[in-house]
N, C-alpha and C. Protein backbone atom coordinates (compact mmCIF):
# COMPACT_ATOMS: atom_id res chain seq x y z
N UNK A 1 -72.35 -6.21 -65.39
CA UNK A 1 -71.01 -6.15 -64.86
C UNK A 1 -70.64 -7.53 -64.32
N UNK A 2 -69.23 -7.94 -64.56
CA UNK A 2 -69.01 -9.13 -64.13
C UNK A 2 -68.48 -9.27 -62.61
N UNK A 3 -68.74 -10.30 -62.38
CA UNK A 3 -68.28 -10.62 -60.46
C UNK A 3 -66.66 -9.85 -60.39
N UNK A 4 -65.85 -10.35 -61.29
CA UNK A 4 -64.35 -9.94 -61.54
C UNK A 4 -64.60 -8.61 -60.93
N UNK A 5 -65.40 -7.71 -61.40
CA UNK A 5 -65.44 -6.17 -61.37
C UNK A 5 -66.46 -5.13 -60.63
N UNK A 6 -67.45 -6.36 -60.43
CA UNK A 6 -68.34 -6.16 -59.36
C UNK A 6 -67.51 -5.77 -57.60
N UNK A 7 -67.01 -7.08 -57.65
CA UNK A 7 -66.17 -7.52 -56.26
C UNK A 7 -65.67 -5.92 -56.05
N UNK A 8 -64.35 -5.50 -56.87
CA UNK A 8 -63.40 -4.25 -56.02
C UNK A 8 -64.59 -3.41 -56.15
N UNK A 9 -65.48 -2.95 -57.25
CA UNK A 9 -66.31 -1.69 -57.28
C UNK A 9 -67.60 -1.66 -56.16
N UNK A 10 -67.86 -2.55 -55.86
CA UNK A 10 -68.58 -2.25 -54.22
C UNK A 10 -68.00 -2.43 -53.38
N UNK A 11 -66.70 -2.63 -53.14
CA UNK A 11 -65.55 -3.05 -51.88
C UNK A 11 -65.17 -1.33 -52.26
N UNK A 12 -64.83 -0.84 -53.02
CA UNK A 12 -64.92 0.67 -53.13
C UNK A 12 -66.00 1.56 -52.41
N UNK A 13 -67.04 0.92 -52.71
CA UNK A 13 -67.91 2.18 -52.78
C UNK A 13 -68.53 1.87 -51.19
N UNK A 14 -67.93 0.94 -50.60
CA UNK A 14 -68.05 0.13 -49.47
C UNK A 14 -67.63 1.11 -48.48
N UNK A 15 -65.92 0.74 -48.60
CA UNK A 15 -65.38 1.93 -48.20
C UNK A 15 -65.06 2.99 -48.10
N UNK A 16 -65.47 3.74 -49.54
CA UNK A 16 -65.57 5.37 -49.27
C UNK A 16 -66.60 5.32 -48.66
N UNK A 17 -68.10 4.49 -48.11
CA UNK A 17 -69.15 5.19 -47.26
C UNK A 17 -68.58 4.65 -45.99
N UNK A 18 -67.93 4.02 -45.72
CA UNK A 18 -67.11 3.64 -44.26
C UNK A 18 -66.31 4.99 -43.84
N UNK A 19 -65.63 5.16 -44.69
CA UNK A 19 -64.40 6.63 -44.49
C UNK A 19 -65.40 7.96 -44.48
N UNK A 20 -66.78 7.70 -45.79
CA UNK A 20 -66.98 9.46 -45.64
C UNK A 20 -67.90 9.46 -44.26
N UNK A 21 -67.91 8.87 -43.24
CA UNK A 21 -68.59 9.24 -42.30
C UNK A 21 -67.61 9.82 -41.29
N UNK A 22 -66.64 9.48 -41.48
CA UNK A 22 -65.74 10.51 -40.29
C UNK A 22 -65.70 12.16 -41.24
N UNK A 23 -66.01 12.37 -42.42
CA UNK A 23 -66.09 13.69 -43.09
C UNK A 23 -65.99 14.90 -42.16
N UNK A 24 -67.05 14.51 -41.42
CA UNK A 24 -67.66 16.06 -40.58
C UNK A 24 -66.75 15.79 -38.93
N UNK A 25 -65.89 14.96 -38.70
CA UNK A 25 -65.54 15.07 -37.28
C UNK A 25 -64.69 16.64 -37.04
N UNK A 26 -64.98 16.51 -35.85
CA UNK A 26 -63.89 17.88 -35.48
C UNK A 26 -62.65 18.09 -35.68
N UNK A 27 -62.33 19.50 -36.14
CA UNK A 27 -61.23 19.57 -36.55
C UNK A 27 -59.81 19.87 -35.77
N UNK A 28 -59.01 18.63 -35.97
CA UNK A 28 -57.52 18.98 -35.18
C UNK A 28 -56.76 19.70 -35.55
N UNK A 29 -56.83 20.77 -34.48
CA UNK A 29 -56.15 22.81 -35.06
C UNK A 29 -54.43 22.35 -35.32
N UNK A 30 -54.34 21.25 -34.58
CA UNK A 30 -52.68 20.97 -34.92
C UNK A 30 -52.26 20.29 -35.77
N UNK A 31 -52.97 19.37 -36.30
CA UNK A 31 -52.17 18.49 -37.83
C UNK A 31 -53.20 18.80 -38.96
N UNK A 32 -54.58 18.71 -38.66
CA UNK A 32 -55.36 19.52 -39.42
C UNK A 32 -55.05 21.02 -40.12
N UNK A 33 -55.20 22.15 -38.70
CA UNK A 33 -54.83 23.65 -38.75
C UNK A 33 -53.79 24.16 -38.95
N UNK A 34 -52.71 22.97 -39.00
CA UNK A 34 -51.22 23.25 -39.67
C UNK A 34 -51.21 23.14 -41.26
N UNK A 35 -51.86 22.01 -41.92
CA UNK A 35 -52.18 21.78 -43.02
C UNK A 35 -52.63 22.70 -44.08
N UNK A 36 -54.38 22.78 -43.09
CA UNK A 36 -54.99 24.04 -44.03
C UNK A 36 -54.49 25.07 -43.97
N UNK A 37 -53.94 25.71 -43.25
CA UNK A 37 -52.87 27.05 -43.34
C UNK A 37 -52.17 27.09 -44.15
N UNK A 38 -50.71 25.71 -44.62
CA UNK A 38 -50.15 25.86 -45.29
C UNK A 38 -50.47 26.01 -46.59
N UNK A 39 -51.96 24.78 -47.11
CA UNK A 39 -52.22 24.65 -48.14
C UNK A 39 -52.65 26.08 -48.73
N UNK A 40 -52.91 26.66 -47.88
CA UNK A 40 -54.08 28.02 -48.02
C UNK A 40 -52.67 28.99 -48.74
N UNK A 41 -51.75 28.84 -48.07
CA UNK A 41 -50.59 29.68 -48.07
C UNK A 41 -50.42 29.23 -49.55
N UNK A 42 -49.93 28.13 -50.01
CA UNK A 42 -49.07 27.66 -51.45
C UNK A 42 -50.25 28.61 -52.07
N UNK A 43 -51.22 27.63 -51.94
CA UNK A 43 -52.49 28.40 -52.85
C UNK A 43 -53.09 29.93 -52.99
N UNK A 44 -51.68 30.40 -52.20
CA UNK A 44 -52.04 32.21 -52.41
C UNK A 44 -50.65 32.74 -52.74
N UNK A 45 -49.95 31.50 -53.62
CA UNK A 45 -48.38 31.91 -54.20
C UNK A 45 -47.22 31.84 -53.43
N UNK A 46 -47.46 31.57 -51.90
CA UNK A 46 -46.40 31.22 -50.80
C UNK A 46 -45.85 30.01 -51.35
N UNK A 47 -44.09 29.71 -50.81
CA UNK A 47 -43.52 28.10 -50.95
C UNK A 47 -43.06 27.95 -49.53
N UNK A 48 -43.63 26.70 -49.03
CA UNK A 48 -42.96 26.06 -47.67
C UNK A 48 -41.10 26.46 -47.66
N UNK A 49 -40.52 27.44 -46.81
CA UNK A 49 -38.83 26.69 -46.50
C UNK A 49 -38.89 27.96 -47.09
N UNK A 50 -39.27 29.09 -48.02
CA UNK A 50 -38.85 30.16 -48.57
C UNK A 50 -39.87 31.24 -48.28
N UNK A 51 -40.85 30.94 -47.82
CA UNK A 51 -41.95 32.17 -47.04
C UNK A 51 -42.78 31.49 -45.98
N UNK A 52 -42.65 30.42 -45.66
CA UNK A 52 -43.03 30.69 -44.14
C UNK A 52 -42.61 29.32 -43.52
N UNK A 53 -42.44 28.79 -42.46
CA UNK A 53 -41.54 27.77 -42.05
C UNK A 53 -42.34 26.77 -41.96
N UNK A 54 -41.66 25.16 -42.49
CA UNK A 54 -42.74 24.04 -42.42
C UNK A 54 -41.82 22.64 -42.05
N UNK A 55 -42.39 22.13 -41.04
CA UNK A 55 -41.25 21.20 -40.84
C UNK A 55 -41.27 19.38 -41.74
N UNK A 56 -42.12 19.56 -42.24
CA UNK A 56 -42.15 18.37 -43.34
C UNK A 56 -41.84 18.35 -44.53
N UNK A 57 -41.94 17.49 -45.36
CA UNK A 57 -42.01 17.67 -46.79
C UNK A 57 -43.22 18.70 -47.57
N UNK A 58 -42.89 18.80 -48.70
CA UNK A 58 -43.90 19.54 -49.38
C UNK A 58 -44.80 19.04 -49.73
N UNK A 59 -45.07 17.77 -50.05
CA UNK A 59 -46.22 17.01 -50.83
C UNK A 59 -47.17 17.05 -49.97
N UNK A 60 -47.33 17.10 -48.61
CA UNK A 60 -49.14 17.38 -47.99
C UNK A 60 -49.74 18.27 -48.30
N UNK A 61 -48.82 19.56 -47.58
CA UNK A 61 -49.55 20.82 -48.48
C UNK A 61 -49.89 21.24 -49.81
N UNK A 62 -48.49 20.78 -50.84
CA UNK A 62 -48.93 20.91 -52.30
C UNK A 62 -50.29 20.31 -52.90
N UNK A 63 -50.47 18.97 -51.88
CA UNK A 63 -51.77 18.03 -52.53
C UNK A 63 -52.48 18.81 -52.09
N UNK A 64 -52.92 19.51 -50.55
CA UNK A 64 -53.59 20.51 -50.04
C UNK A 64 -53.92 21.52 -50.82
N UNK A 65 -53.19 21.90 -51.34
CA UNK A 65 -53.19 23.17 -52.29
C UNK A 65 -54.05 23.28 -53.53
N UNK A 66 -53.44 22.09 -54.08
CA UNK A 66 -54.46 21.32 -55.44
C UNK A 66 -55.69 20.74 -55.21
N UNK A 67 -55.99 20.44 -54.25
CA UNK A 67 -57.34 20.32 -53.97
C UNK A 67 -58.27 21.58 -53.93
N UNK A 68 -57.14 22.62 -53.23
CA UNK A 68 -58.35 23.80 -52.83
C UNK A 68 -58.65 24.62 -54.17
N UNK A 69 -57.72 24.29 -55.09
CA UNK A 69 -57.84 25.21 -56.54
C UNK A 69 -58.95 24.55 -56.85
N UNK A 70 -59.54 22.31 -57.03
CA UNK A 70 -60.20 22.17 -57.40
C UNK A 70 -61.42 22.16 -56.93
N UNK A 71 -61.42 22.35 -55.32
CA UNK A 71 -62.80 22.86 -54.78
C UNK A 71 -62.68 23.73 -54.04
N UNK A 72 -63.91 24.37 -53.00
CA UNK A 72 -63.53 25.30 -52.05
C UNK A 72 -62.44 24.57 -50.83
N UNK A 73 -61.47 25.82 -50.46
CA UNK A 73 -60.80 25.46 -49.78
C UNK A 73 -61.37 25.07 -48.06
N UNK A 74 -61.49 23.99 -47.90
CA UNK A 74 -62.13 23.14 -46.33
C UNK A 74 -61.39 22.04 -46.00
N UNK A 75 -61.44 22.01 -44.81
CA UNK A 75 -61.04 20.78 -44.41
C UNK A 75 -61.99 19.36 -44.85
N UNK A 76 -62.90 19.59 -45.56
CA UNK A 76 -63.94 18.65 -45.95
C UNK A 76 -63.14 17.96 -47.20
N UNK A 77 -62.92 19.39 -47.98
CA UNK A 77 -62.86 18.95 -49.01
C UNK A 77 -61.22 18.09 -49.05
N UNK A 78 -60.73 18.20 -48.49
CA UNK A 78 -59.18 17.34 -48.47
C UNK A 78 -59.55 15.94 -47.60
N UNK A 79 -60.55 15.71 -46.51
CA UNK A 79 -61.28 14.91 -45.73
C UNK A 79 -61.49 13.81 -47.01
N UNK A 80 -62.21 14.53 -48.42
CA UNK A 80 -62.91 13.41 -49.32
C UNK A 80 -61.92 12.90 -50.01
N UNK A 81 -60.78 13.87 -50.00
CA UNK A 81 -59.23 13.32 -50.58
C UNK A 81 -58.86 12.20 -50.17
N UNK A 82 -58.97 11.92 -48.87
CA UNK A 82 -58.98 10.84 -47.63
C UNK A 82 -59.27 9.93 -47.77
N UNK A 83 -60.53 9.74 -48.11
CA UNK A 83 -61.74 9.51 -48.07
C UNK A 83 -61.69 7.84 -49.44
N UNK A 84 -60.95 8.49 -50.02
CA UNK A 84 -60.94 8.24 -51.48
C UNK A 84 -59.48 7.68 -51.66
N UNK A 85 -58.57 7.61 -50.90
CA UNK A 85 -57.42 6.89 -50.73
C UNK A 85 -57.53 5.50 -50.04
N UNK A 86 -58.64 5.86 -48.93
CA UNK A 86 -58.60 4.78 -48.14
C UNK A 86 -59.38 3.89 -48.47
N UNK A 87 -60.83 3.85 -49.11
CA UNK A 87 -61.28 3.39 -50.67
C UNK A 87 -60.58 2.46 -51.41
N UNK A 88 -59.64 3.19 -52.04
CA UNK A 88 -58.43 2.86 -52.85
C UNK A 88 -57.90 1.69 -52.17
N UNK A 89 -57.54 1.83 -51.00
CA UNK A 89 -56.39 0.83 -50.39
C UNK A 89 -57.04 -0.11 -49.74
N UNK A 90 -58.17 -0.21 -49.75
CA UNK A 90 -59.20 -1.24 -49.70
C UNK A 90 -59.35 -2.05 -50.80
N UNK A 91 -59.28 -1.76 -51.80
CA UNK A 91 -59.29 -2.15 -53.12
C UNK A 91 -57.93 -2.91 -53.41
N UNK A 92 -56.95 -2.60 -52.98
CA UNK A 92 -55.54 -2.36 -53.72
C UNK A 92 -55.29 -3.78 -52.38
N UNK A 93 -55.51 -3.43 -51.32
CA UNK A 93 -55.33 -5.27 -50.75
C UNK A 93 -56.11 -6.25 -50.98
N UNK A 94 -57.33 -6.37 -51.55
CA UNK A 94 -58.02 -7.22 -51.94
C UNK A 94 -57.18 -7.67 -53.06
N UNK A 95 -57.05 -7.10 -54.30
CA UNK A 95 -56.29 -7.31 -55.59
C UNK A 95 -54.79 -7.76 -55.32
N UNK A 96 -54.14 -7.19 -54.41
CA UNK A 96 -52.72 -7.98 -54.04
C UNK A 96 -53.43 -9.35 -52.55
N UNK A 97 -54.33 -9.47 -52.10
CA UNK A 97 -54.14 -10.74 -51.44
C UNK A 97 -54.95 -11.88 -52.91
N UNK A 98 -55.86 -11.49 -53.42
CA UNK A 98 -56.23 -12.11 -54.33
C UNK A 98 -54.89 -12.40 -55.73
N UNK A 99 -53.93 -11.59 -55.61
CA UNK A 99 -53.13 -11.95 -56.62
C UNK A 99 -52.19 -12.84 -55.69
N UNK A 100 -51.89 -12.91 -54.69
CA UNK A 100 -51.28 -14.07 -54.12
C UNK A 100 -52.04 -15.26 -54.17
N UNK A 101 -53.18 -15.44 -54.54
CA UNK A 101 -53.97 -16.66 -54.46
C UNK A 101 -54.85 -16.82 -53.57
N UNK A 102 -54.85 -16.02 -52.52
CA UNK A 102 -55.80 -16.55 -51.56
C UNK A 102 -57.49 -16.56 -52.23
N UNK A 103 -58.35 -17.19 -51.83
CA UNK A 103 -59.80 -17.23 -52.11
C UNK A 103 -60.32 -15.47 -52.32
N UNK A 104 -61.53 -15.80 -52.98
CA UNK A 104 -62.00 -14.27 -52.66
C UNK A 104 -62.49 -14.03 -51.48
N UNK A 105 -62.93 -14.86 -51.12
CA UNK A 105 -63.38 -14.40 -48.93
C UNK A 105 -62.26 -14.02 -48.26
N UNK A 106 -61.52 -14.97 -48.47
CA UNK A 106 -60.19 -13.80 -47.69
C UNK A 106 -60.38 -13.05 -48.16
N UNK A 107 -59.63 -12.46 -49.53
CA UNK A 107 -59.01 -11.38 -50.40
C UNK A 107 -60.42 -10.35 -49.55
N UNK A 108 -61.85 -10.45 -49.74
CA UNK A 108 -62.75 -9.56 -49.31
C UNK A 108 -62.44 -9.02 -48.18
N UNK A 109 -62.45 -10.63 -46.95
CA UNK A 109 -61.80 -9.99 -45.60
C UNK A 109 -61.10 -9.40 -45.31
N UNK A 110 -60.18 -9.24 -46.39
CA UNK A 110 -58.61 -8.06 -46.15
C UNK A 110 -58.84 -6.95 -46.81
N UNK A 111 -59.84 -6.86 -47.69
CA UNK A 111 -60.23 -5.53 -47.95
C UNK A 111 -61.09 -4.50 -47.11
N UNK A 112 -62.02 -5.77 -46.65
CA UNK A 112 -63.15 -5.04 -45.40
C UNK A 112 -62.23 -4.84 -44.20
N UNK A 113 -60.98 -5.45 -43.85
CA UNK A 113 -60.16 -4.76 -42.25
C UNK A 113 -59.69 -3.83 -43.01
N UNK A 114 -58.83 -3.51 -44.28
CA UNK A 114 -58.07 -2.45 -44.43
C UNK A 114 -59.02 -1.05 -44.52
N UNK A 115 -60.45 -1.86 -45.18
CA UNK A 115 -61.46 -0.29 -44.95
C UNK A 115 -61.84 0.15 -43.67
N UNK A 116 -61.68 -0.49 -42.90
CA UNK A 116 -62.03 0.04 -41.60
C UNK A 116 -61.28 0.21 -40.89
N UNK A 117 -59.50 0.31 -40.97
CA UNK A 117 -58.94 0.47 -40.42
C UNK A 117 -58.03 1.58 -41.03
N UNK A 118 -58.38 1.95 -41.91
CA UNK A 118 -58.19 3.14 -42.80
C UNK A 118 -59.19 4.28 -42.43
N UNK A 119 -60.23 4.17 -42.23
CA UNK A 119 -61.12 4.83 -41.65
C UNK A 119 -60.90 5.62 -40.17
N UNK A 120 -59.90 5.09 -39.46
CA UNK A 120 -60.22 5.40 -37.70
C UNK A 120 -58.90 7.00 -37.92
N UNK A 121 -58.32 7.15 -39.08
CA UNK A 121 -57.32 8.56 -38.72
C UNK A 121 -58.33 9.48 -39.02
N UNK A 122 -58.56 10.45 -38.19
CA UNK A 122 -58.97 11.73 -38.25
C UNK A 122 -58.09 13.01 -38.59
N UNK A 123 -57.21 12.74 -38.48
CA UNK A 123 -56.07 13.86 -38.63
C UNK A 123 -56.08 14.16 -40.45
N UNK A 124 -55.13 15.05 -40.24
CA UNK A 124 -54.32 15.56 -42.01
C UNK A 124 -53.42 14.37 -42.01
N UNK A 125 -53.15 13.23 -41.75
CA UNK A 125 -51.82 13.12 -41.42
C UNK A 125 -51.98 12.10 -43.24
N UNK A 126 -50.26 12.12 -43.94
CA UNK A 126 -50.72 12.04 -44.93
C UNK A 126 -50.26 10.40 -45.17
N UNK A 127 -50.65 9.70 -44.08
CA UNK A 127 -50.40 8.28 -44.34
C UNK A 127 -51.30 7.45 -45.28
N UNK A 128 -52.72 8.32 -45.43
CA UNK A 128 -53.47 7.65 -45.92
C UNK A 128 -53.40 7.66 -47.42
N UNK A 129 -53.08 8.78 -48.11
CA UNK A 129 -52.43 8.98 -49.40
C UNK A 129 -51.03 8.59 -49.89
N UNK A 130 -50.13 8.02 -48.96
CA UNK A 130 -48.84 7.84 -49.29
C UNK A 130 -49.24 6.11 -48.96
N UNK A 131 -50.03 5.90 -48.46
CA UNK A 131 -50.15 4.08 -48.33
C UNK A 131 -51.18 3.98 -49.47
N UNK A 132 -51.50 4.84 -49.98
CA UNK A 132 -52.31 4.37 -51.38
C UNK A 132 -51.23 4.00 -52.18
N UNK A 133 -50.74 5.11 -52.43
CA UNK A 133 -50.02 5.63 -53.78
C UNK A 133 -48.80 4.00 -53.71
N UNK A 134 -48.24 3.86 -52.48
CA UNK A 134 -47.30 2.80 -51.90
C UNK A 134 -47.69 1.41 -52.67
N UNK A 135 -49.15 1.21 -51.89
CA UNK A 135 -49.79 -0.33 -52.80
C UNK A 135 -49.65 -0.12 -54.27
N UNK A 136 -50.58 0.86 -54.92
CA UNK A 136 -50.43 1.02 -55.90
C UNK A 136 -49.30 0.75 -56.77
N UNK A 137 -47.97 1.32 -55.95
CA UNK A 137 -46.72 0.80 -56.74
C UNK A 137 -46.33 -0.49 -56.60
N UNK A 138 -46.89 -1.42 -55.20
CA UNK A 138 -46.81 -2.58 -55.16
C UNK A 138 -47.60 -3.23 -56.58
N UNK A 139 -48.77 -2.61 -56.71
CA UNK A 139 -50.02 -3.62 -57.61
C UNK A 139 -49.39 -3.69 -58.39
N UNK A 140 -48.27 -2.51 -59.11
CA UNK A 140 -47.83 -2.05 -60.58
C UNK A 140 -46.80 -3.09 -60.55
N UNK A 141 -45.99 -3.47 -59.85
CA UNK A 141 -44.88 -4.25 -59.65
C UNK A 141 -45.47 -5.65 -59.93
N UNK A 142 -46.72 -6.32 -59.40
CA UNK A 142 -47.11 -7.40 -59.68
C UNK A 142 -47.77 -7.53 -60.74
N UNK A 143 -47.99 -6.78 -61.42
CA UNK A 143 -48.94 -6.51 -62.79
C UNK A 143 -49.60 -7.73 -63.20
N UNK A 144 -48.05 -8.02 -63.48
CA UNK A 144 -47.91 -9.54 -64.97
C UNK A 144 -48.97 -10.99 -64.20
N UNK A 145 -48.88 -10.36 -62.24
CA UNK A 145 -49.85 -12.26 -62.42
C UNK A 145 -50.99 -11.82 -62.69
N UNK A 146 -51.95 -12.24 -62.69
CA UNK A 146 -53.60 -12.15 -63.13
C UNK A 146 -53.87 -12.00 -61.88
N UNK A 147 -55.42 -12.09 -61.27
CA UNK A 147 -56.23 -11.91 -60.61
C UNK A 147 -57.32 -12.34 -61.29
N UNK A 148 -57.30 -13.79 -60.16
CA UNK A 148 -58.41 -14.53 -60.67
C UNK A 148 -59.99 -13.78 -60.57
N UNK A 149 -61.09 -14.54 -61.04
CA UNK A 149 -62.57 -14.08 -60.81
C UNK A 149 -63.14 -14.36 -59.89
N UNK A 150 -63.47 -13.14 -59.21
CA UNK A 150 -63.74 -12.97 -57.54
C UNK A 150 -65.09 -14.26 -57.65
C-alpha cells in the first residue's frame, strides 16, 4: 500500500479506535432514550408527526431505524454508526487541509484534533453524521484539485 493511502487508512482506523471507546458509556435517557424509542417506533411501522410526536426532523430516527433492521436494535449499535462518522471526518479534514496544500504533518494534525474532538459527544445527537456527510459534500466540491502524497 502506498503512503498516499496508507496516511487516511490508519488516520481511520486511528480514529474509529479513539471513538469506539466511548461505545459502552452510559446511556442519556434524554437524547439517547428519545432516539431509541423513536427509532424502535419507525422500525415497528410508526412515522414521526403522524403516530407519535417528535420535535425534530426525521433523518435521526430514520438512520436509527435502518440501523436497527441492519443489526440488533441498541444503543451500541447506532454508537458504531458514530463511531464511524467521526472516523470519517477525521479523514475528510486531513484530505481537505491536505488539498489546500498544507504539509502532511499538519494535514495529520488536523485529522488527529478532529478525531478526538469528535470523540468527546456521548449523546444521539446527530452532529456527528450530518458533519460527515457536510465535509463529504465539501471534499465532492473540491474534487478536481489533487491531493498530494502524504
Amino acid at each position: 500500500m502506498s503512503a498516499r493511502r496508507a496516511v487516511p487508512a490508519l488516520l481511520f482506523l486511528g480514529a474509529l479506535l479513539v471513538s469506539a471507546i466511548t461505545l459502552r458509556r452510559t446511556l442519556d435517557p434524554f437524547d439517547e432514550g428519545l432516539l431509541l424509542q423513536a427509532a424502535s417506533r419507525i422500525a415497528a411501522g410508526e412515522w414521526p408527526y403522524a403516530d407519535f410526536g417528535w420535535a425534530y426532523g426525521p433523518g435521526h430516527p430514520l438512520a436509527g431505524a435502518l440501523v436497527f433492521e441492519l443489526a440488533e436494535p441498541t444503543v451500541v449499535a447506532w454508537r458504531v454508526v458514530r463511531a464511524v462518522a467521526d472516523a470519517s471526518v477525521a479523514v475528510l479534514v486531513w484530505w481537505l487541509v491536505r488539498a489546500q496544500g498544507a504539509s502532511g504533518r499538519w494535514a495529520l494534525a488536523a485529522g488527529a484534533a478532529a478525531a478526538l474532538t469528535m470523540a468527546q459527544p456521548t449523546t444521539a445527537n446527530p452532529f456527528a453524521v450530518a458533519f460527515a456527510l457536510s465535509l463529504g459534500a465539501l471534499a465532492c466540491a473540491a474534487r478536481g484539485r489533487t491531493v498530494p502524497a502524504a
